[in-house]
C-alpha atoms as a PDB file:
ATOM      1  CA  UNK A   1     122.359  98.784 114.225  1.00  0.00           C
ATOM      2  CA  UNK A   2     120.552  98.804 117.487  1.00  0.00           C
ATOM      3  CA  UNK A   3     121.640  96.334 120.293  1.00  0.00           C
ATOM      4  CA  UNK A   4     123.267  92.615 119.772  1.00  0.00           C
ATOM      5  CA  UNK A   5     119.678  90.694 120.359  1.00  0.00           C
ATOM      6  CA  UNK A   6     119.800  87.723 122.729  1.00  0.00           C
ATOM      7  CA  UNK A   7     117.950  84.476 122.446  1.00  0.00           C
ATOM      8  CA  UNK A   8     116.164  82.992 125.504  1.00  0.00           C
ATOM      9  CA  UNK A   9     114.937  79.480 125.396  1.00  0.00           C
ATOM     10  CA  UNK A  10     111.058  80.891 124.519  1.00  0.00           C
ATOM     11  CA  UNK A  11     112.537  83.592 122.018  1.00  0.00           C
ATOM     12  CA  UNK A  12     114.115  80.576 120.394  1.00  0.00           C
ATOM     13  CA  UNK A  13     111.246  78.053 120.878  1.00  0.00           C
ATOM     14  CA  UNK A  14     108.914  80.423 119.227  1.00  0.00           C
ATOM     15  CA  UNK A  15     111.148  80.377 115.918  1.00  0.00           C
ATOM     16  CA  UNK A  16     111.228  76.327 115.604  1.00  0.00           C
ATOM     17  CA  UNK A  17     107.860  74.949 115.887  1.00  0.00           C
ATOM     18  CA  UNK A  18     108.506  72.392 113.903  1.00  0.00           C
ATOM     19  CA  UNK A  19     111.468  71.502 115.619  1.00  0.00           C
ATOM     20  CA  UNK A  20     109.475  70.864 118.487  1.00  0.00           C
ATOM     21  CA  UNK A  21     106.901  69.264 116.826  1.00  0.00           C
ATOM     22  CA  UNK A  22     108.455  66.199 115.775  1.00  0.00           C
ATOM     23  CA  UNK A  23     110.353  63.400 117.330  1.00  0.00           C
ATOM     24  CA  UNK A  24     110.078  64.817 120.607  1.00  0.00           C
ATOM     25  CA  UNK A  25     113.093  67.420 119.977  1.00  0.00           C
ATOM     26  CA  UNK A  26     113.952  70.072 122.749  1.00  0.00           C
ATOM     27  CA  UNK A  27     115.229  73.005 123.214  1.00  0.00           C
ATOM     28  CA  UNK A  28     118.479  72.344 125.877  1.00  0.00           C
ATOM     29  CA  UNK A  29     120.873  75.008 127.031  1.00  0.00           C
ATOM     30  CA  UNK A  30     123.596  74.059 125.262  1.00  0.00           C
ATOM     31  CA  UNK A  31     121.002  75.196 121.796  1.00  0.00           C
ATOM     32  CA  UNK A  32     120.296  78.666 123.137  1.00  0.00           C
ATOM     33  CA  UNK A  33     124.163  79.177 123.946  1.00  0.00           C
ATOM     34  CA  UNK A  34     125.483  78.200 120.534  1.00  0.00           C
ATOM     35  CA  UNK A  35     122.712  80.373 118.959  1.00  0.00           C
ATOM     36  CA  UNK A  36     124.051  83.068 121.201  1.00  0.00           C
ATOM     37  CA  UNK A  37     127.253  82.897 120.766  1.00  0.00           C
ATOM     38  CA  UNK A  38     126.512  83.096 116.742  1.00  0.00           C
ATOM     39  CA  UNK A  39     124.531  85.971 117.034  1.00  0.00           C
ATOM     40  CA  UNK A  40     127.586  87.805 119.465  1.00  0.00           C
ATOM     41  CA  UNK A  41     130.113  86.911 116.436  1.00  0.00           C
ATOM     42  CA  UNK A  42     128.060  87.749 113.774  1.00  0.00           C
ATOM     43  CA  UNK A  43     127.005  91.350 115.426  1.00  0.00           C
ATOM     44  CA  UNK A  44     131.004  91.794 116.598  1.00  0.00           C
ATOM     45  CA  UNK A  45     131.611  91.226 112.788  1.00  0.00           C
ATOM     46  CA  UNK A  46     129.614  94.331 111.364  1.00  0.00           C
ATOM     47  CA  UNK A  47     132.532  96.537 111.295  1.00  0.00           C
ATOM     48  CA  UNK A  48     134.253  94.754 109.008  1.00  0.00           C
ATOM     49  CA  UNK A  49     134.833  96.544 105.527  1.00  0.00           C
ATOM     50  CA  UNK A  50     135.451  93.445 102.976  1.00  0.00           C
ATOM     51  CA  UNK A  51     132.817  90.939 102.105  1.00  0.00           C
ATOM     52  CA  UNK A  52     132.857  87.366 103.903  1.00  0.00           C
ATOM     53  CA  UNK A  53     130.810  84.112 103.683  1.00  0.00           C
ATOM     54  CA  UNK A  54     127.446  84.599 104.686  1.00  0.00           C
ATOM     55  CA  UNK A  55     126.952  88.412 103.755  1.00  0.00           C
ATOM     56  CA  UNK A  56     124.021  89.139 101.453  1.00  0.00           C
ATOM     57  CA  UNK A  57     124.179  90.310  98.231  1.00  0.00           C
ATOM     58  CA  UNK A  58     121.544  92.730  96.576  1.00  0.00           C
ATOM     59  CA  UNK A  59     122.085  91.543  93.036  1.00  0.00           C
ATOM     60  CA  UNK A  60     120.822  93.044  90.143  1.00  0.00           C
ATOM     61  CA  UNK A  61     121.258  90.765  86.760  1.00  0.00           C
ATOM     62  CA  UNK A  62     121.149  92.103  83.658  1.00  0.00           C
ATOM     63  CA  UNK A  63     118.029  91.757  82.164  1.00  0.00           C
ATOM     64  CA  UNK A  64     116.980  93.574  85.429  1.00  0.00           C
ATOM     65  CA  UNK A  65     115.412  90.488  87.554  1.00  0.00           C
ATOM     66  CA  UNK A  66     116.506  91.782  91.171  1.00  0.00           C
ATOM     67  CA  UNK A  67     117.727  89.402  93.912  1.00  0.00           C
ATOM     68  CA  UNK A  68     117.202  90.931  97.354  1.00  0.00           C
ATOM     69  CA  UNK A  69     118.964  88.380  99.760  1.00  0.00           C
ATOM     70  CA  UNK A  70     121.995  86.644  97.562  1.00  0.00           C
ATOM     71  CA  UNK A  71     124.258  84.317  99.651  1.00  0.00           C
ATOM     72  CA  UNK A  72     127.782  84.582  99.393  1.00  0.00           C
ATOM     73  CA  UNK A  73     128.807  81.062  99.399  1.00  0.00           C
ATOM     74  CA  UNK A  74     132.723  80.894  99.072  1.00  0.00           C
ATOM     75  CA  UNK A  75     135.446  83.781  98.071  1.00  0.00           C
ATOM     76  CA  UNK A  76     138.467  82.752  96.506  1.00  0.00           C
ATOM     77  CA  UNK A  77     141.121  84.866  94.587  1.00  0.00           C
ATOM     78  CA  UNK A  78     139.619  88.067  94.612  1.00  0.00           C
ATOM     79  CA  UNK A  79     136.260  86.007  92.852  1.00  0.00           C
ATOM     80  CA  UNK A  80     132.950  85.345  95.323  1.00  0.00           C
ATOM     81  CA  UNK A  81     130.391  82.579  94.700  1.00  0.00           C
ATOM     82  CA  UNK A  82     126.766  83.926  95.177  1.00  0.00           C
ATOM     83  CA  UNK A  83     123.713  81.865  95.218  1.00  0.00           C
ATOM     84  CA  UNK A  84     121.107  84.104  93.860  1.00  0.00           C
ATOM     85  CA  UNK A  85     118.019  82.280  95.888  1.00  0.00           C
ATOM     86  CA  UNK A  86     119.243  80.505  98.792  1.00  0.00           C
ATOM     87  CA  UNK A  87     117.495  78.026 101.777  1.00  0.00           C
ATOM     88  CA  UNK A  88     118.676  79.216 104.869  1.00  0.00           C
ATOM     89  CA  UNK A  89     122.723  78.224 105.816  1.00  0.00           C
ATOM     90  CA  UNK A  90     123.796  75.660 108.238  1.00  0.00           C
ATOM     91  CA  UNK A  91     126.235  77.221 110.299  1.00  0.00           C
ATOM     92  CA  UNK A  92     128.739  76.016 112.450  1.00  0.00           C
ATOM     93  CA  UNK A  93     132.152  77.055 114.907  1.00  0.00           C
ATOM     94  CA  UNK A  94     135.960  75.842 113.853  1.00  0.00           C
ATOM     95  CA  UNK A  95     138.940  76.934 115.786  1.00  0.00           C
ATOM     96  CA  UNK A  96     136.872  79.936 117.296  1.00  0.00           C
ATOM     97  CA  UNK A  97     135.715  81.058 113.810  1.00  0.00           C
ATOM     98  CA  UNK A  98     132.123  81.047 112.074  1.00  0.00           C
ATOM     99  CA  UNK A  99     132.024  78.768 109.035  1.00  0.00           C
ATOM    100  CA  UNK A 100     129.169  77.314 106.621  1.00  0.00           C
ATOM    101  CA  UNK A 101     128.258  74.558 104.780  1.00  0.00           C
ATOM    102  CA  UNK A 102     127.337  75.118 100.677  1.00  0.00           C
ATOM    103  CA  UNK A 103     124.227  76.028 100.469  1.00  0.00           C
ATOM    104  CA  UNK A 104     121.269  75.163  98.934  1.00  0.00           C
ATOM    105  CA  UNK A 105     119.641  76.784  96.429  1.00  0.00           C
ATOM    106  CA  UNK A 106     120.533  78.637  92.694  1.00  0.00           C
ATOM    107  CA  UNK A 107     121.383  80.362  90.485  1.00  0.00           C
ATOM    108  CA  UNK A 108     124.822  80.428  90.685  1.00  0.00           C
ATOM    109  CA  UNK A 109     127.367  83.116  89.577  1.00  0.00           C
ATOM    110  CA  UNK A 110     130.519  84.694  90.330  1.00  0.00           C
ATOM    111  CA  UNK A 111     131.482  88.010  90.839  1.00  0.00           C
ATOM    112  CA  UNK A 112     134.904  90.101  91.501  1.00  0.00           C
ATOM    113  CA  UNK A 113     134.871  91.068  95.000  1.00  0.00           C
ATOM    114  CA  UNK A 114     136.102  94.144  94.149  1.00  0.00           C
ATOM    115  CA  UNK A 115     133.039  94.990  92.389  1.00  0.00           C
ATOM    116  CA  UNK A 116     131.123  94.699  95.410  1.00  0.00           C
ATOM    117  CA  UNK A 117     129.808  97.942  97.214  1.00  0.00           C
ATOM    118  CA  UNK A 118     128.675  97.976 100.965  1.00  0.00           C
ATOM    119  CA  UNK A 119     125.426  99.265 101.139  1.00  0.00           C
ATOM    120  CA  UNK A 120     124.815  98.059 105.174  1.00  0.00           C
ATOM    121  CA  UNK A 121     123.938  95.698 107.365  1.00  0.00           C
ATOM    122  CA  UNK A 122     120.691  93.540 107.797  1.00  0.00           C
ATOM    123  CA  UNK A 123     119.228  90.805 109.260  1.00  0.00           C
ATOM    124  CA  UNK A 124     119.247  87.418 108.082  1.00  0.00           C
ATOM    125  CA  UNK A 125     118.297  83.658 109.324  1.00  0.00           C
ATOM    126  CA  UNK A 126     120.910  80.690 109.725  1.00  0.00           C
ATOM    127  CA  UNK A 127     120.330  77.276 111.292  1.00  0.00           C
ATOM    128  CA  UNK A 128     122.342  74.375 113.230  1.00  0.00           C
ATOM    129  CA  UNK A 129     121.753  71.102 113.947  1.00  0.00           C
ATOM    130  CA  UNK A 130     120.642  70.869 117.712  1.00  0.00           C
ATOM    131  CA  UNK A 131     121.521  68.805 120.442  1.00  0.00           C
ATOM    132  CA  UNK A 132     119.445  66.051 118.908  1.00  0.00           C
ATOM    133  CA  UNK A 133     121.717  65.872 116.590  1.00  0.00           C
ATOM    134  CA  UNK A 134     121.895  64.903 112.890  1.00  0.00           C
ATOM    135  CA  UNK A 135     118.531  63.948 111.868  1.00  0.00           C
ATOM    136  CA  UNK A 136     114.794  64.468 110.065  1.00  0.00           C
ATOM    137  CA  UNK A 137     114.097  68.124 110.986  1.00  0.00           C
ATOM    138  CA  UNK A 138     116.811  68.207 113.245  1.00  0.00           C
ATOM    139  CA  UNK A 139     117.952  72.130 112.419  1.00  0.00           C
ATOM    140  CA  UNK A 140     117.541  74.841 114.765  1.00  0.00           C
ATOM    141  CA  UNK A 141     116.568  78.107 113.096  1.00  0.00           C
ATOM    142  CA  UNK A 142     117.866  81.592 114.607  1.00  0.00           C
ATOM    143  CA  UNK A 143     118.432  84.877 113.337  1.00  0.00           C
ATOM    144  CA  UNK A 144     121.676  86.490 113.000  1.00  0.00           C
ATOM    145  CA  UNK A 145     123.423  89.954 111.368  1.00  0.00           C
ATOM    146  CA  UNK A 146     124.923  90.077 108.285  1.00  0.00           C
ATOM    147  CA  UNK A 147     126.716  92.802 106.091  1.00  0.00           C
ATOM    148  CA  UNK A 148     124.740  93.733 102.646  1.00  0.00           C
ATOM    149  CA  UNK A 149     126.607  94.957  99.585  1.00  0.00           C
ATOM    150  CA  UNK A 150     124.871  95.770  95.714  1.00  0.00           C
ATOM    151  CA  UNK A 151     125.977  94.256  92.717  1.00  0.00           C
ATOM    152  CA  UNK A 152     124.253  95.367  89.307  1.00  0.00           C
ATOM    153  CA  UNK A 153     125.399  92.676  86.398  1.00  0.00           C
ATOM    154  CA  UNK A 154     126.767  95.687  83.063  1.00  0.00           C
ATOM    155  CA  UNK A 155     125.133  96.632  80.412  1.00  0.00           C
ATOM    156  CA  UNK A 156     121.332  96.357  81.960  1.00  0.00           C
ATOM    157  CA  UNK A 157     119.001  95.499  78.673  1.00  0.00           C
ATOM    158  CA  UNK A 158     116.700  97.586  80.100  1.00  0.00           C
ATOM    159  CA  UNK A 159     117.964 100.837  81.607  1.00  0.00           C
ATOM    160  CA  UNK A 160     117.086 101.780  85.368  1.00  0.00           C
ATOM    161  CA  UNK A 161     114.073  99.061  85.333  1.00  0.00           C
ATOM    162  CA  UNK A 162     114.443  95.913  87.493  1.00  0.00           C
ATOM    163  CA  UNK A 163     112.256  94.240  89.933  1.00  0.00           C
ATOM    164  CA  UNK A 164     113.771  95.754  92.890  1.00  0.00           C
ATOM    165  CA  UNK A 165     110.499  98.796  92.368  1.00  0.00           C
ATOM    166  CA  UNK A 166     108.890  97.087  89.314  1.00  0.00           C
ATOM    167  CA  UNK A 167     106.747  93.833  88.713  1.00  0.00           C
ATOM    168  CA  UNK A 168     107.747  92.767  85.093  1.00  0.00           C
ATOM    169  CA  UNK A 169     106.035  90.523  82.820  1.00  0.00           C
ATOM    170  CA  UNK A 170     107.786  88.903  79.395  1.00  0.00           C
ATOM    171  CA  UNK A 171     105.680  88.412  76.668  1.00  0.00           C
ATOM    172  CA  UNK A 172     106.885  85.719  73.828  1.00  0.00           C
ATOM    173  CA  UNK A 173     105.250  84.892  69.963  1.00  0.00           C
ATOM    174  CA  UNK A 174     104.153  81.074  69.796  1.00  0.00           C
ATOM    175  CA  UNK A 175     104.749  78.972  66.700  1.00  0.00           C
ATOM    176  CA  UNK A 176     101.010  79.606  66.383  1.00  0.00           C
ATOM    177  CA  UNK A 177     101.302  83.437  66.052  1.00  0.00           C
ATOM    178  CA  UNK A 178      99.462  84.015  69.453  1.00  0.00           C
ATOM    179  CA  UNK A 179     101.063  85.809  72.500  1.00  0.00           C
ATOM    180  CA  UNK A 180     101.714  84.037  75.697  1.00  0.00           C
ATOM    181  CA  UNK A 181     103.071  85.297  78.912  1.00  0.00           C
ATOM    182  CA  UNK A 182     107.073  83.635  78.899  1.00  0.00           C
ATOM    183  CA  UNK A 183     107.258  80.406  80.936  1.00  0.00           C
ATOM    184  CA  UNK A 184     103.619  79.538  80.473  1.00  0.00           C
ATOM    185  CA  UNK A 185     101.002  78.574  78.216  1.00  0.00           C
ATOM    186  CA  UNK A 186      98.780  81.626  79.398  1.00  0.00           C
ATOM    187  CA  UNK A 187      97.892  83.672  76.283  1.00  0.00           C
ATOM    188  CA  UNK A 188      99.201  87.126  77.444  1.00  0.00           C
ATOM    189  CA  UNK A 189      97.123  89.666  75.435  1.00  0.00           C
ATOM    190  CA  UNK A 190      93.151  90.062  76.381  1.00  0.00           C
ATOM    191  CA  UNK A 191      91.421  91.993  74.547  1.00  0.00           C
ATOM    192  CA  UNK A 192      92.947  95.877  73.418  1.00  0.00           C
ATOM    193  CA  UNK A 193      90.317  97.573  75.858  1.00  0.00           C
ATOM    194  CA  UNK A 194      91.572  95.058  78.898  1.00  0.00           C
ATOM    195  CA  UNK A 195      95.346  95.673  77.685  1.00  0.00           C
ATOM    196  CA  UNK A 196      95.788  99.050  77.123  1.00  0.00           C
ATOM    197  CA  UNK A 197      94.042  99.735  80.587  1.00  0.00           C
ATOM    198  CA  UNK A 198      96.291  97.525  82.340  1.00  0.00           C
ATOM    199  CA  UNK A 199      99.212  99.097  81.099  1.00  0.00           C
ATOM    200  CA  UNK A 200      97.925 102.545  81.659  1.00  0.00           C
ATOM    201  CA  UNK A 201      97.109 102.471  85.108  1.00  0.00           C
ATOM    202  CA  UNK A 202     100.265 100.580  86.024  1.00  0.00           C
ATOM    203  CA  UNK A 203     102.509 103.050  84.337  1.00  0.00           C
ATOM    204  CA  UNK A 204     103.789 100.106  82.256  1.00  0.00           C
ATOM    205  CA  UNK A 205     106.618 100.808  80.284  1.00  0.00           C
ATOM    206  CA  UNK A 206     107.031  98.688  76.931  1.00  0.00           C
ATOM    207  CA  UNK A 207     110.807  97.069  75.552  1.00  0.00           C
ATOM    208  CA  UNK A 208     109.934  96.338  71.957  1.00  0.00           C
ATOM    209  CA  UNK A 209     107.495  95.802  69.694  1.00  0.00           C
ATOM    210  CA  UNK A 210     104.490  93.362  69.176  1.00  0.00           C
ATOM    211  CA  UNK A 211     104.090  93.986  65.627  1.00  0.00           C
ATOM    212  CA  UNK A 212     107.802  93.512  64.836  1.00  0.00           C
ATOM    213  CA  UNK A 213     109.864  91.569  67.459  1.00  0.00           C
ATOM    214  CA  UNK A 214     109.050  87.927  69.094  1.00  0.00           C
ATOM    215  CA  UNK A 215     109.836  88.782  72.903  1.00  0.00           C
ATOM    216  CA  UNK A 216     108.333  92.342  74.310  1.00  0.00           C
ATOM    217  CA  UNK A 217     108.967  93.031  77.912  1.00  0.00           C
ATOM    218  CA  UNK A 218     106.746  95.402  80.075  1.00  0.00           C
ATOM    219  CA  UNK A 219     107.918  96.774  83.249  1.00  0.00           C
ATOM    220  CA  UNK A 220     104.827  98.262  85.706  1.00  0.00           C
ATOM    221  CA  UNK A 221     104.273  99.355  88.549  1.00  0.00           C
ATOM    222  CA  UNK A 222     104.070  96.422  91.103  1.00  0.00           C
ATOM    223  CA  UNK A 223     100.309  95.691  92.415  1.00  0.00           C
ATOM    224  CA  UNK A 224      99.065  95.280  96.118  1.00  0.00           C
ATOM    225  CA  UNK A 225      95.330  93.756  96.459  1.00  0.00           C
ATOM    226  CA  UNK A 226      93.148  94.168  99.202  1.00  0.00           C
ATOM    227  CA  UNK A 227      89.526  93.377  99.894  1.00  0.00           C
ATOM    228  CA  UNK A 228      87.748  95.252 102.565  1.00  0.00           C
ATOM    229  CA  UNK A 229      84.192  95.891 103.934  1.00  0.00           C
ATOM    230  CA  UNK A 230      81.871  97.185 101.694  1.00  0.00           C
ATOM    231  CA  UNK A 231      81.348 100.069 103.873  1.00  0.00           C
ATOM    232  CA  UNK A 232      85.087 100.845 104.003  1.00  0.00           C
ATOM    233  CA  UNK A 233      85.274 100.121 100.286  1.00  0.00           C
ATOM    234  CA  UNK A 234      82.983 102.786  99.833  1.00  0.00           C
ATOM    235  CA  UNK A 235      84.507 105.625 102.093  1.00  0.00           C
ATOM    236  CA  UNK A 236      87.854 105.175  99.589  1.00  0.00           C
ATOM    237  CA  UNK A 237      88.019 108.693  97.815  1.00  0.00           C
ATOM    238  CA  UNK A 238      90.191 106.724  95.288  1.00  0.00           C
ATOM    239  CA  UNK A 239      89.447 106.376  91.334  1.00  0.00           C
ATOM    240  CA  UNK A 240      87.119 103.647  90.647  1.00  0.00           C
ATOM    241  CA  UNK A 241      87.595 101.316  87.721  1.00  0.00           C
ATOM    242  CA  UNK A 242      86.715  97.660  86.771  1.00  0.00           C
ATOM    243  CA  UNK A 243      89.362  94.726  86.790  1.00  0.00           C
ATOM    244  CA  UNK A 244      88.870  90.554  85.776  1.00  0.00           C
ATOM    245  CA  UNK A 245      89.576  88.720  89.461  1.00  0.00           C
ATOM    246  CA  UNK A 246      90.618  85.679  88.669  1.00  0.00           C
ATOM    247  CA  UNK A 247      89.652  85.099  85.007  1.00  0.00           C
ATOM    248  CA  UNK A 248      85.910  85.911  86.485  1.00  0.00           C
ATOM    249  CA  UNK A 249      83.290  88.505  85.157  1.00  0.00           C
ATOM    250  CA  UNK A 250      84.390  91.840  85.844  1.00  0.00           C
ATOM    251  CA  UNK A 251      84.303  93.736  89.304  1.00  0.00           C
ATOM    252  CA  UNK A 252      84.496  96.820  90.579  1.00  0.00           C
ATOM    253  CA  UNK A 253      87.663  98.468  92.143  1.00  0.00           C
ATOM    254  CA  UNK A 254      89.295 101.379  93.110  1.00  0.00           C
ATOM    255  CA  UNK A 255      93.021 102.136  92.643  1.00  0.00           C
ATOM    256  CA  UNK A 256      95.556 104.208  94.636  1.00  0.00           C
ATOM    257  CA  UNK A 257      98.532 104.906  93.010  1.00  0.00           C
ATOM    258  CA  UNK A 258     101.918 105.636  95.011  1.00  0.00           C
ATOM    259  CA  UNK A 259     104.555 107.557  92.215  1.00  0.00           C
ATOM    260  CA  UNK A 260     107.262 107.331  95.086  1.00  0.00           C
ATOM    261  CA  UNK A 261     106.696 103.636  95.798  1.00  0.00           C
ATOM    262  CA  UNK A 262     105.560 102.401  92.421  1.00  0.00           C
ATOM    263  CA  UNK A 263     102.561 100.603  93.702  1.00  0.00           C
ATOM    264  CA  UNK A 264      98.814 100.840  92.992  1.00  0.00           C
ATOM    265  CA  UNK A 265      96.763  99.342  95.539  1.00  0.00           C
ATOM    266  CA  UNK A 266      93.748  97.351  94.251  1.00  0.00           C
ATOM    267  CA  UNK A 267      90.911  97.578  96.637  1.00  0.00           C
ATOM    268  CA  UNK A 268      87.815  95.159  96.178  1.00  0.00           C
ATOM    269  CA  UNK A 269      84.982  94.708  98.403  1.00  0.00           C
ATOM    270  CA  UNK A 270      83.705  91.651  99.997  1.00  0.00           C
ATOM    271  CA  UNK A 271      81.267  89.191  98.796  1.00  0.00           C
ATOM    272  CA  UNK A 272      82.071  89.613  94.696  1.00  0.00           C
END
């Protein structure tokens, strides 16, 4: 990793507008050297080969829904306590060491710790209360280093798909016979035209069976939208086709499709 970064009082400022912004909160010295001296620890702490409080987990669970920045909470006998989608930690010093309140946030699980591989180091945000002390939007934002590490739950349901490189969408039977996209009352199946388009140009691949099973689960590639000029729109040497924006009449598009990313980009002109 490239040089321990060091906050100035703007640097800092810049990350904790609203901070500032209420109850006349400042920035003092005493803020930017505790922030510091975080950041020195944290960065001095890189090296270190077993898994602490405050690394981040890539977590994969089992029926492949991919958690990029797990929080690992508390270890204790050779078991750690992730949170799967964590607010940012309050962090503070004891007896010259870096500790952490719980955090908030959830899922929770627990894994062995020596199931845990190190995969490298990234960035990642923390927060103290400032010198205003305890109070309404009283936390100080800053961010710090923090070792990574992969964990894949056994026995994925669905092979090498997840949503670390896929967008996936669960489809469930009502008591009514109709299908509607899990979670929601959205009915998930447009017409066969709309649906078998949708899965073909995002490579969708299908885990069971409308006509037989109650719950079929799709995996496709994920989807980036843009809307540009009409000018530029035009100039795209990509492969037009027609898409619903929105539940509205159809429009016009045209689709790039990345194999090594698993993305189309969506492009749509202005005005439609």
């Amino acid at each position: 990793m490239s040089k321990c970064r060091v906050y100035t009082k703007e640097r800092l400022e810049r990350n904790n507008a609203v901070y500032l912004s209420e109850y006349s909160h400042r920035i003092e010295k005493s803020d930017i050297q505790f922030a510091n001296r975080c950041v020195k620890m944290m960065y001095n702490a890189l090296c270190f080969n077993r898994p602490k409080v405050g690394d981040i987990i890539q977590y994969t669970t089992q029926d492949g829904e991919y958690y990029p920045h797990a929080h690992i909470d508390r270890i204790e006998n050779g078991m750690v306590s992730v949170c799967l989608n964590p607010f940012v930690p309050f962090i503070f010093i004891r007896d010259g060491e870096i500790e952490m309140e719980s955090v908030s946030g959830g899922p929770w699980v627990q894994v062995p710790e020596s199931a845990l591989q190190k995969t490298g180091t990234e960035s990642k945000w923390f927060r103290f209360f400032g010198s205003s002390g305890v109070c309404a939007y009283g936390s100080i934002e800053f961010e710090g280093y923090a070792n990574c590490w992969e964990y894949k739950e056994k026995n994925p349901l669905f092979g090498e798909y997840s949503t670390k490189l896929y967008d996936r969408t669960v489809f469930r039977k009502g008591v009514d016979g109709k299908w509607y996209i899990s979670g929601s009352t959205i009915l998930g199946l447009p017409s066969k035209e709309d649906f078998e388009q949708w899965k073909r140009e995002l490579k969708a691949v299908q885990f069971g069976d409308f006509d037989k099973d109650d719950t079929v689960t799709i995996f496709t590639y994920k989807e980036w939208h843009y809307l540009v000029p009409l000018k530029k729109w035009r100039s795209l040497a990509y492969p037009q086709s027609k898409r619903r924006i929105n539940g509205r009449n159809y429009t016009c598009v045209k689709l790039h499709t990345d194999d090594n990313a698993k993305v189309v980009s969506v492009y749509r002109y202005a005005n439609t």
